[in-house]
N, C-alpha and C. Protein backbone atom coordinates (compact mmCIF):
# COMPACT_ATOMS: atom_id res chain seq x y z
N UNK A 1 131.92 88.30 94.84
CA UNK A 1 130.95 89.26 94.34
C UNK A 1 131.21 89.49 92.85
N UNK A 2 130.18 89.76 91.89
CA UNK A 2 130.17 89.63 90.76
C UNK A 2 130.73 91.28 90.70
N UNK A 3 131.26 91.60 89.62
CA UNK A 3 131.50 93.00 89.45
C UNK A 3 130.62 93.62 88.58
N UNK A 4 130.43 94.81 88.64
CA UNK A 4 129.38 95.82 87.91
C UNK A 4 129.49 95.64 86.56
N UNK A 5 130.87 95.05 85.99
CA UNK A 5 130.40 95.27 83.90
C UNK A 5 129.76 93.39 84.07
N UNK A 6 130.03 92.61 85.01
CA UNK A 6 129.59 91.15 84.63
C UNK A 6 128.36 91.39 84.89
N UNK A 7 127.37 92.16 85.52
CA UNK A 7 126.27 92.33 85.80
C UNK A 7 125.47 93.15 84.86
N UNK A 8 126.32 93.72 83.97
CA UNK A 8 126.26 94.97 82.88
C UNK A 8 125.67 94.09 81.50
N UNK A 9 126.47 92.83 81.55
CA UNK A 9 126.44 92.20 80.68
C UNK A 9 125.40 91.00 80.33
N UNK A 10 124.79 90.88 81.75
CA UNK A 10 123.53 89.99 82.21
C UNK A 10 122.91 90.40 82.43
N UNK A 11 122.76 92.25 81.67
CA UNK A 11 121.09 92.83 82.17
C UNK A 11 120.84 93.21 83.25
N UNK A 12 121.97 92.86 84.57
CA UNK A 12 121.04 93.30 85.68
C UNK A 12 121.85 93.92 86.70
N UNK A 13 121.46 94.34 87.74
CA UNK A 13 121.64 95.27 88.75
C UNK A 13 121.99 95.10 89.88
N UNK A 14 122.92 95.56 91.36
CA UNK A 14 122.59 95.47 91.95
C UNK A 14 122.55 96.55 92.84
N UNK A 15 120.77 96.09 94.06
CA UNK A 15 120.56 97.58 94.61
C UNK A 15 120.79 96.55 96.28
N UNK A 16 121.40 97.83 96.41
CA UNK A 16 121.27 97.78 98.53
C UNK A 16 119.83 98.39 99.18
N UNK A 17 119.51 97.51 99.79
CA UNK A 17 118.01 97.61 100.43
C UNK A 17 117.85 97.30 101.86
N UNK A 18 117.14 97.53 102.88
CA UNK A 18 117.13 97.79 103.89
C UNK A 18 115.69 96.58 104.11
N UNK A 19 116.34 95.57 104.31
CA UNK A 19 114.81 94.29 104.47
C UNK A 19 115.77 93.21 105.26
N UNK A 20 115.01 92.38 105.73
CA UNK A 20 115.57 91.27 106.06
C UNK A 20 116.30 90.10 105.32
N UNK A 21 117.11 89.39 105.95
CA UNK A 21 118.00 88.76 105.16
C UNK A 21 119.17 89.01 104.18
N UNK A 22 119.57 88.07 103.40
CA UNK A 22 120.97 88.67 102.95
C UNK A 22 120.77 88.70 101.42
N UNK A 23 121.58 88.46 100.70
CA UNK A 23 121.55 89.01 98.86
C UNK A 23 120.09 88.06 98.45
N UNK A 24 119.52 88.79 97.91
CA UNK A 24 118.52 87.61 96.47
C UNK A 24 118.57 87.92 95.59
N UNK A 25 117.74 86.89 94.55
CA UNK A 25 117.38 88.06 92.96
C UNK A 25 115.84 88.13 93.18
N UNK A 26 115.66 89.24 91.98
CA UNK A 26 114.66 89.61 91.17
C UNK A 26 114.52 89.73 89.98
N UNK A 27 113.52 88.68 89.39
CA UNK A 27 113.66 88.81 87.93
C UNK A 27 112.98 88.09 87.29
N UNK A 28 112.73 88.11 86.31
CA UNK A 28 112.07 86.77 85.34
C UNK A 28 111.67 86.02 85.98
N UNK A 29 110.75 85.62 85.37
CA UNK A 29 110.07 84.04 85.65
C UNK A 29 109.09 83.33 87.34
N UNK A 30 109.93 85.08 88.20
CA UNK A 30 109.67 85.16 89.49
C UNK A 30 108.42 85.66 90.04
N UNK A 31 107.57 85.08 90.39
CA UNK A 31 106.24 85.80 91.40
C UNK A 31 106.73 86.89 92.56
N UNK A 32 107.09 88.11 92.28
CA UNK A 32 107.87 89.19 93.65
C UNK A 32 106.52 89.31 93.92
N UNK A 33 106.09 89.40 95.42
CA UNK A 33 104.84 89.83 95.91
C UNK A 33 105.52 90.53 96.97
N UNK A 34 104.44 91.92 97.24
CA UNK A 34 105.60 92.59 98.55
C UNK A 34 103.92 93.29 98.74
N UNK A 35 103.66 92.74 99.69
CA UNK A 35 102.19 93.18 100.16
C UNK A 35 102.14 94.12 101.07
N UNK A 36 101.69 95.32 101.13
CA UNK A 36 101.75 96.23 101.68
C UNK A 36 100.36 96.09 102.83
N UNK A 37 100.54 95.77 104.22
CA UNK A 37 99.22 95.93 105.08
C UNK A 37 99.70 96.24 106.27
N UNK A 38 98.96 96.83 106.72
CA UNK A 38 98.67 97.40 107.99
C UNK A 38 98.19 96.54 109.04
N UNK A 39 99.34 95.87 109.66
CA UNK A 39 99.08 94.63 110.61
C UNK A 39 98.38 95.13 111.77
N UNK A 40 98.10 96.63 111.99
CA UNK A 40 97.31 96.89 113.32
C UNK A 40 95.88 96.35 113.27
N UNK A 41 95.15 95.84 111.90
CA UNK A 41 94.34 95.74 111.44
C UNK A 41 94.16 94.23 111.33
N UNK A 42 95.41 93.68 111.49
CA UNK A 42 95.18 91.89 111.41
C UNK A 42 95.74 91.81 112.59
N UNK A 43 96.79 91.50 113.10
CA UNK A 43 97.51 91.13 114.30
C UNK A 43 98.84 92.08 114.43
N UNK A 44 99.56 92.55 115.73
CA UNK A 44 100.79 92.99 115.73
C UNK A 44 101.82 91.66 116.00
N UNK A 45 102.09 91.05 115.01
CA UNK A 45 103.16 89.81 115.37
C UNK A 45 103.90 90.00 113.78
N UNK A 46 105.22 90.20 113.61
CA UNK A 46 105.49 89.90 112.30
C UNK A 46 105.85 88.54 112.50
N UNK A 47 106.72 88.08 113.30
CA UNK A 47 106.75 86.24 112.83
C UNK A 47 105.53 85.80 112.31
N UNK A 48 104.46 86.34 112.89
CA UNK A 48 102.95 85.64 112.13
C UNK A 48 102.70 85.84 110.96
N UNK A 49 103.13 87.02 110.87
CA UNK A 49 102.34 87.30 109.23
C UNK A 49 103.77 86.85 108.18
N UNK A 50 105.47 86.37 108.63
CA UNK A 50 105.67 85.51 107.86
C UNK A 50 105.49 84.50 107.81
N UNK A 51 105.24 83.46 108.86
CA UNK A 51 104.85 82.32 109.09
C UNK A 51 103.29 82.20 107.83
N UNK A 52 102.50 83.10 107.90
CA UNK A 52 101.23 83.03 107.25
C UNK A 52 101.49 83.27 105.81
N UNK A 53 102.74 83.85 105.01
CA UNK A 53 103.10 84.53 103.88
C UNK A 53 103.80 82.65 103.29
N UNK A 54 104.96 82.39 104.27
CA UNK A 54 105.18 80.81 104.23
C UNK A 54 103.68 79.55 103.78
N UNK A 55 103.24 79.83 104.24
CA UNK A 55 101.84 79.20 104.44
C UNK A 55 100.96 78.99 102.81
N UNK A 56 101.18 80.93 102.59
CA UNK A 56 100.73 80.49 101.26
C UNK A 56 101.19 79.74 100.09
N UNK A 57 102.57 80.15 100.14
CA UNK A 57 103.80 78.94 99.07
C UNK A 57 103.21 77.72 99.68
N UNK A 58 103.42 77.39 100.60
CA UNK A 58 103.17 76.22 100.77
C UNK A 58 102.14 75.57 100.84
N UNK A 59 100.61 76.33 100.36
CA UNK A 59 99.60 75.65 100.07
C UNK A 59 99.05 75.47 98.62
N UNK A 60 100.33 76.45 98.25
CA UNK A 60 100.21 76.58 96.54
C UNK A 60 100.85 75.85 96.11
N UNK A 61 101.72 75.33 96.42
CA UNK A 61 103.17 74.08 95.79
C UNK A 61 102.49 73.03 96.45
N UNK A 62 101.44 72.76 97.41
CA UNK A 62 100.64 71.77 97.45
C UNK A 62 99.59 71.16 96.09
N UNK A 63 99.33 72.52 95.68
CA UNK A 63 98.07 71.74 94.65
C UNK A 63 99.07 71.39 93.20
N UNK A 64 100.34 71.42 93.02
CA UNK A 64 100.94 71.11 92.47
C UNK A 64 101.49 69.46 92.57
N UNK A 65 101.46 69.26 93.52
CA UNK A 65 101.61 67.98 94.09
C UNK A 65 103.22 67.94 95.14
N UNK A 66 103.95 68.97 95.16
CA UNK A 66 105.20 68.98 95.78
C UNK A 66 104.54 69.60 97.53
N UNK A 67 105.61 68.91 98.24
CA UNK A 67 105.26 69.32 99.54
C UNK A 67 106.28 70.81 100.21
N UNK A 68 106.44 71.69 100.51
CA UNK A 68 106.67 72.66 100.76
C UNK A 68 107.16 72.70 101.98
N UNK A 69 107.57 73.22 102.63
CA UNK A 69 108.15 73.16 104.11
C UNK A 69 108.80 74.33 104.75
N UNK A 70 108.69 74.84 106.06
CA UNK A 70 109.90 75.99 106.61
C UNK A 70 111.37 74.78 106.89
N UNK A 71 112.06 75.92 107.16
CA UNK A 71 113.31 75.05 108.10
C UNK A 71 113.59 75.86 109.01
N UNK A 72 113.73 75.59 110.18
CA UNK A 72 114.16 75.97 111.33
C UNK A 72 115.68 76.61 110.71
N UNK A 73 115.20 78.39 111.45
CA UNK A 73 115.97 79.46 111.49
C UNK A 73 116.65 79.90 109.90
N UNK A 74 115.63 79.24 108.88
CA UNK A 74 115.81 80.02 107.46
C UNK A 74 114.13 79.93 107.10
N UNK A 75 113.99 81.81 107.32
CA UNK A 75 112.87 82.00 106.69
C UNK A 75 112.86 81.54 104.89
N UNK A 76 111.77 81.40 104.56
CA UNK A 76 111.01 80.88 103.68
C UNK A 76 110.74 79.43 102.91
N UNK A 77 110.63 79.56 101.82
CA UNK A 77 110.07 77.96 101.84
C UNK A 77 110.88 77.36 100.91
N UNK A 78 110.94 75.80 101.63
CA UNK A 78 111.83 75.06 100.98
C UNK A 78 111.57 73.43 100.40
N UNK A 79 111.96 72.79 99.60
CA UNK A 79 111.42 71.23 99.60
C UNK A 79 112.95 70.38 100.17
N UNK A 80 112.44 69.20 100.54
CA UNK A 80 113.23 68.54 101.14
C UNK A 80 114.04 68.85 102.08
N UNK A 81 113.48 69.45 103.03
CA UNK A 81 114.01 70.04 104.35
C UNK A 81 114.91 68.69 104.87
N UNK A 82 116.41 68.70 105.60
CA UNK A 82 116.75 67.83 106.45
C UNK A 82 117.44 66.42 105.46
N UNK A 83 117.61 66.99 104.51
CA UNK A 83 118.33 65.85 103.56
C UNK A 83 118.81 66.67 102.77
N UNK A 84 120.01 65.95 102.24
CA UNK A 84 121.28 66.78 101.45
C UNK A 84 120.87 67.60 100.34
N UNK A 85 119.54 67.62 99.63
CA UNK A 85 118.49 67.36 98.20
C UNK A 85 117.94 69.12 98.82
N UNK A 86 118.42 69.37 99.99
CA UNK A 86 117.12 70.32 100.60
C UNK A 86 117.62 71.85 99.37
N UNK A 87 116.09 72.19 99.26
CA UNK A 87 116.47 73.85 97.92
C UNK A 87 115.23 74.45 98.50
N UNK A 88 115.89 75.95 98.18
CA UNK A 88 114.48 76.52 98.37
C UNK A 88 114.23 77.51 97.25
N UNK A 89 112.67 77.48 97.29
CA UNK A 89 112.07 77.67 96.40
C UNK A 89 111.45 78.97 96.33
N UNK A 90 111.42 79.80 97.56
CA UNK A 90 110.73 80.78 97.55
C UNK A 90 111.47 82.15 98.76
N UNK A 91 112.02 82.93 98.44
CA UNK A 91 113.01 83.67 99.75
C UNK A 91 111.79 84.61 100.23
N UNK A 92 112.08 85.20 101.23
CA UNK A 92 110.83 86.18 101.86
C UNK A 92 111.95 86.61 102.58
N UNK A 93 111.86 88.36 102.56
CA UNK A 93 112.65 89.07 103.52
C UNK A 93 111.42 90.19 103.48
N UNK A 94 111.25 90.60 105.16
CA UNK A 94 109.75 91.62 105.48
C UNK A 94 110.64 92.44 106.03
N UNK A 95 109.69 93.73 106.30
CA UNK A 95 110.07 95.02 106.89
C UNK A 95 109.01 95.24 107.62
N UNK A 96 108.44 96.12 108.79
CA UNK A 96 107.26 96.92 108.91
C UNK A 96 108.09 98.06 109.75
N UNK A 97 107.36 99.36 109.60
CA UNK A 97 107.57 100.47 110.03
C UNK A 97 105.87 100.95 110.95
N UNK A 98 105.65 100.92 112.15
CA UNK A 98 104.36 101.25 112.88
C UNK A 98 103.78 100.16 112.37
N UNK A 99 103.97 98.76 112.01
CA UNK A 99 103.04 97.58 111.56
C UNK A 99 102.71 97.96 110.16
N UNK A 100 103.12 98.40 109.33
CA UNK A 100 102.71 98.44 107.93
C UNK A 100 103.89 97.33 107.39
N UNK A 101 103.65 96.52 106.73
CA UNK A 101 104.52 96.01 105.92
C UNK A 101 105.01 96.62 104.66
N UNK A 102 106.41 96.24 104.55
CA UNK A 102 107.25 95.96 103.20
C UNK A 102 108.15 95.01 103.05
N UNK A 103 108.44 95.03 101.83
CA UNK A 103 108.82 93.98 100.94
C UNK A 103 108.03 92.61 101.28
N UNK A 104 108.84 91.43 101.05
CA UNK A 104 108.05 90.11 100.83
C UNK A 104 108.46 89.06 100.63
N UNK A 105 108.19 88.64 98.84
CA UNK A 105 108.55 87.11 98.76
C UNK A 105 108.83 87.21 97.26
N UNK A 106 110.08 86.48 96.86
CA UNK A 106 110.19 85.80 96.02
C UNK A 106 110.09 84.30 95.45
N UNK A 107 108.49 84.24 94.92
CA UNK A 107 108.94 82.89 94.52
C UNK A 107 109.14 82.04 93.17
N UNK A 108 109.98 81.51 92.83
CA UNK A 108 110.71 81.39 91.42
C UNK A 108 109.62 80.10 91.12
N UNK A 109 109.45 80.47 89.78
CA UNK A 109 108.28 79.56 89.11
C UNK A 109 109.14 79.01 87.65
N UNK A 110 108.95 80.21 86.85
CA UNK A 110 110.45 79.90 85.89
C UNK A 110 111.37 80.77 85.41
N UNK A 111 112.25 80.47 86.99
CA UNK A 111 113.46 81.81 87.07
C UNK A 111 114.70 80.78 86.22
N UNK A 112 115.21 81.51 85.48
CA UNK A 112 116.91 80.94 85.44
C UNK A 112 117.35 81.03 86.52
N UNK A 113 117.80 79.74 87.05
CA UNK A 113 118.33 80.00 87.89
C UNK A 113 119.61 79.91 87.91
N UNK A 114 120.27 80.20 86.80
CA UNK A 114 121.63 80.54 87.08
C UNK A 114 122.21 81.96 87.14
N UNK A 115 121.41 82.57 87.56
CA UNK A 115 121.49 84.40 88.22
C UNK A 115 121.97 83.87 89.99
N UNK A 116 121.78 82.43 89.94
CA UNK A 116 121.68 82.53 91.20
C UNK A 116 123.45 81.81 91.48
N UNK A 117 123.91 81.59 90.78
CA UNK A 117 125.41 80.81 90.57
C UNK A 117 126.37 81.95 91.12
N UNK A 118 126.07 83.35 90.94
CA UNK A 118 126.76 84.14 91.00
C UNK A 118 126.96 84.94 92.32
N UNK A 119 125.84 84.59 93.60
CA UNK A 119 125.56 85.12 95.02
C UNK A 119 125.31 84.08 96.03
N UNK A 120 125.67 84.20 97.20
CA UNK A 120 125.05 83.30 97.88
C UNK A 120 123.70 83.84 98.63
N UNK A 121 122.62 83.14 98.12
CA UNK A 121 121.63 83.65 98.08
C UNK A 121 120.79 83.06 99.77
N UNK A 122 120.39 84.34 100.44
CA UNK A 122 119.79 84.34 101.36
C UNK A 122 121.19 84.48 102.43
N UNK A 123 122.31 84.26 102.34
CA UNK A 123 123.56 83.71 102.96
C UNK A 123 123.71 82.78 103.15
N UNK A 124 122.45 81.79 102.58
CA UNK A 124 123.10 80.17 102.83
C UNK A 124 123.58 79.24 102.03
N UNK A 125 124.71 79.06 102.21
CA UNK A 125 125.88 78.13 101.55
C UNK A 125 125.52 76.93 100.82
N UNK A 126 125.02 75.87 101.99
CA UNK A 126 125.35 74.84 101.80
C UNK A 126 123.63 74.32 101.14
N UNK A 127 123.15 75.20 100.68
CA UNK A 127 121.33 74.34 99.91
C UNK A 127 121.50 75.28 98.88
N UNK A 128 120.52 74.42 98.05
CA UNK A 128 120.06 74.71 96.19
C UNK A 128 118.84 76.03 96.15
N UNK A 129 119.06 75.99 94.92
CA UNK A 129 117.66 77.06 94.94
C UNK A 129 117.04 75.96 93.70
N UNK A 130 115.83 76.20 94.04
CA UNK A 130 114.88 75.82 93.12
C UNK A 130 113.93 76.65 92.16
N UNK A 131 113.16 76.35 91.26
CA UNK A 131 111.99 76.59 90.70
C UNK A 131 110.95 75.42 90.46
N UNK A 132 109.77 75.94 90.13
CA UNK A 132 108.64 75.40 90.03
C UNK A 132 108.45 74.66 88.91
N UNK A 133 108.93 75.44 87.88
CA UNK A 133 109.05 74.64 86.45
C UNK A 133 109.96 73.21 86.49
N UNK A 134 111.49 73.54 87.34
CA UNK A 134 112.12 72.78 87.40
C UNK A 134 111.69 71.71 88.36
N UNK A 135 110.79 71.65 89.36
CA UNK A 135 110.23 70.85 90.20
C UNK A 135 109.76 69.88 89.78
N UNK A 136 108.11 70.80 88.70
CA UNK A 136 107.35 69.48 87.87
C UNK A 136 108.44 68.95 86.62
N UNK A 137 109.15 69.45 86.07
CA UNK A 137 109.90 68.81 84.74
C UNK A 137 108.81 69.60 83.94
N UNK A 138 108.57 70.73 83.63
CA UNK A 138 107.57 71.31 82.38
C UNK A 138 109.15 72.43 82.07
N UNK A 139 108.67 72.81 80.86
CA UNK A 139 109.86 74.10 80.49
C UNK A 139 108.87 75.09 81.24
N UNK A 140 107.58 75.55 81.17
CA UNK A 140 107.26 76.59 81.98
C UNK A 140 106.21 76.20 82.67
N UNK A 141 106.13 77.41 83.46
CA UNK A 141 104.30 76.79 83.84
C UNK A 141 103.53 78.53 84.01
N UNK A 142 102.35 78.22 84.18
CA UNK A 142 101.59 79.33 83.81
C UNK A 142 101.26 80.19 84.91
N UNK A 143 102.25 81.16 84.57
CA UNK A 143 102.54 82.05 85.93
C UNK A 143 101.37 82.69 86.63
N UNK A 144 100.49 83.08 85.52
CA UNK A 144 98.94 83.81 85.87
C UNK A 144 97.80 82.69 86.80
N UNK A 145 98.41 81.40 86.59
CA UNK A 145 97.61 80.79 87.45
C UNK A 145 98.02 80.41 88.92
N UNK A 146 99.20 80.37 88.94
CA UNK A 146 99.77 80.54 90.08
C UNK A 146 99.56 81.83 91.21
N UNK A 147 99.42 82.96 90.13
CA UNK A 147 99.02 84.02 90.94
C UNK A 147 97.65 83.83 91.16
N UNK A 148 97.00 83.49 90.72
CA UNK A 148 95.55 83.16 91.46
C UNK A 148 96.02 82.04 92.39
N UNK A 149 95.99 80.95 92.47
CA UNK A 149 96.75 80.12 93.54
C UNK A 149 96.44 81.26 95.07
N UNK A 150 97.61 81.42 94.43
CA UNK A 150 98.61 82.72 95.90
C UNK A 150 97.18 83.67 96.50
N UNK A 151 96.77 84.13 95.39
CA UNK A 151 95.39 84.93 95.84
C UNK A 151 94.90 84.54 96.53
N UNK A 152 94.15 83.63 95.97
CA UNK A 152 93.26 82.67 97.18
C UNK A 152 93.60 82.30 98.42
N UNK A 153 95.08 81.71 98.59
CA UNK A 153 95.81 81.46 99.38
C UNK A 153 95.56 82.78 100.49
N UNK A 154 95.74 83.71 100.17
CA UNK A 154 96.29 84.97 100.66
C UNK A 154 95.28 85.72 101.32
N UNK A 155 94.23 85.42 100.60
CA UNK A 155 92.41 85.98 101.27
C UNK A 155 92.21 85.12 102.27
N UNK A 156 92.63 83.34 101.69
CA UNK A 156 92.24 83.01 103.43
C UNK A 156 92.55 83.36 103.87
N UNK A 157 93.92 82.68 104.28
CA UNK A 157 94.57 83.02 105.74
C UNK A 157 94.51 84.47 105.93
N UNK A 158 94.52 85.44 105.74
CA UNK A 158 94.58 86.67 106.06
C UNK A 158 93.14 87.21 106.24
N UNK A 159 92.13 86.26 106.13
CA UNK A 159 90.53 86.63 106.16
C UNK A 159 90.08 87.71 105.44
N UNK A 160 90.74 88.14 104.55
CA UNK A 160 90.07 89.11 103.62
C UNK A 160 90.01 89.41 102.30
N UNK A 161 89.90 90.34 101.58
CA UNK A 161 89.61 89.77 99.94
C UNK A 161 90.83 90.97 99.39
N UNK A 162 91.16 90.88 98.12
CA UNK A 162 92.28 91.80 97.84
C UNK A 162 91.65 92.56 96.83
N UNK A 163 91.69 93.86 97.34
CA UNK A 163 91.03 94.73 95.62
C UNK A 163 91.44 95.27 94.66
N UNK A 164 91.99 95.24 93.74
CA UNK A 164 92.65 95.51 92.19
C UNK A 164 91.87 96.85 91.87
N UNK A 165 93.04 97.77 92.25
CA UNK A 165 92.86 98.85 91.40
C UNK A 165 93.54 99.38 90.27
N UNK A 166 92.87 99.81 89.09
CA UNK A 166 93.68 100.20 87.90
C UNK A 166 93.87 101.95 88.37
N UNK A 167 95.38 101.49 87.70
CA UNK A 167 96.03 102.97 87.94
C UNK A 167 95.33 104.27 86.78
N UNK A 168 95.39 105.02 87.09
CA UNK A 168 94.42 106.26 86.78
C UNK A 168 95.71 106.43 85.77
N UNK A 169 95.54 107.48 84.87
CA UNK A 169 96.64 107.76 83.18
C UNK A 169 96.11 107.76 82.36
């Protein structure tokens, strides 16, 4: 474990949280989506609605040209599942309380990922973490379009549209 002034010294933090799974980051370069819905209203299954949250990474790292994948008994999404090469690219840890969701997904587009040298991230040892930038070989890529990506992604499968409200101030 990193200690509090080495973390002091890299800007960043760490908080204890009550979600699934084990340490991640948050930060830069990262798409955090933590969608707040009321699954009484779509389905009561949370494996479904991560399986469907999976779904969207992985139809978005499709139009990129990379193939995306789960792995059996590590939620979220990964490339090269089942060969030594295997990283993942995107962590998802959910909550629901009465079927409302919290938290979500991290998925690294152009994270440093050497925040990640310092934890074992998700608790698993023996695979890489990736990014998106680092996938195609670009220094960045354009995070705002990716979030449309995900949007779209996210209205399908979930059959509905998302509405943007500006905060009142």
């Amino acid at each position: 474990m990193v200690a509090e002034k080495e973390l002091e010294k890299k800007g960043a933090k760490f908080y204890k949280i009550n979600r699934g799974g084990d340490i991640t980051y948050h930060g830069p370069g990262q798409i955090v989506g933590y969608p707040i819905l009321d699954l009484d209203n779509f389905f009561t299954d949370i494996h479904k609605y991560l399986r469907l949250l999976e779904e969207m990474i992985i139809l978005t790292l499709a139009e990129y040209g990379l193939k995306g994948e789960r792995s059996d008994g590590e939620t979220g999404v990964w490339l090269d599942v089942g060969t030594p090469f295997a990283r993942k690219i995107c962590a998802m840890g959910v909550r629901a309380s009465r079927w409302v969701t919290m938290h979500g997904f991290a998925f690294n587009i152009n994270t440093d990922l050497g925040y990640f040298d310092h934890m074992i991230p998700c608790g698993i040892k023996d695979k890489a973490v990736t990014s998106l930038n680092v996938e195609l070989g670009k220094a960045t890529v354009d995070i705002e379009e990716v979030k449309q990506k995900l949007l779209r992604h996210f209205e399908a499968l979930f059959e509905g549209r998302v509405i943007k409200e500006k905060a009142s101030g």
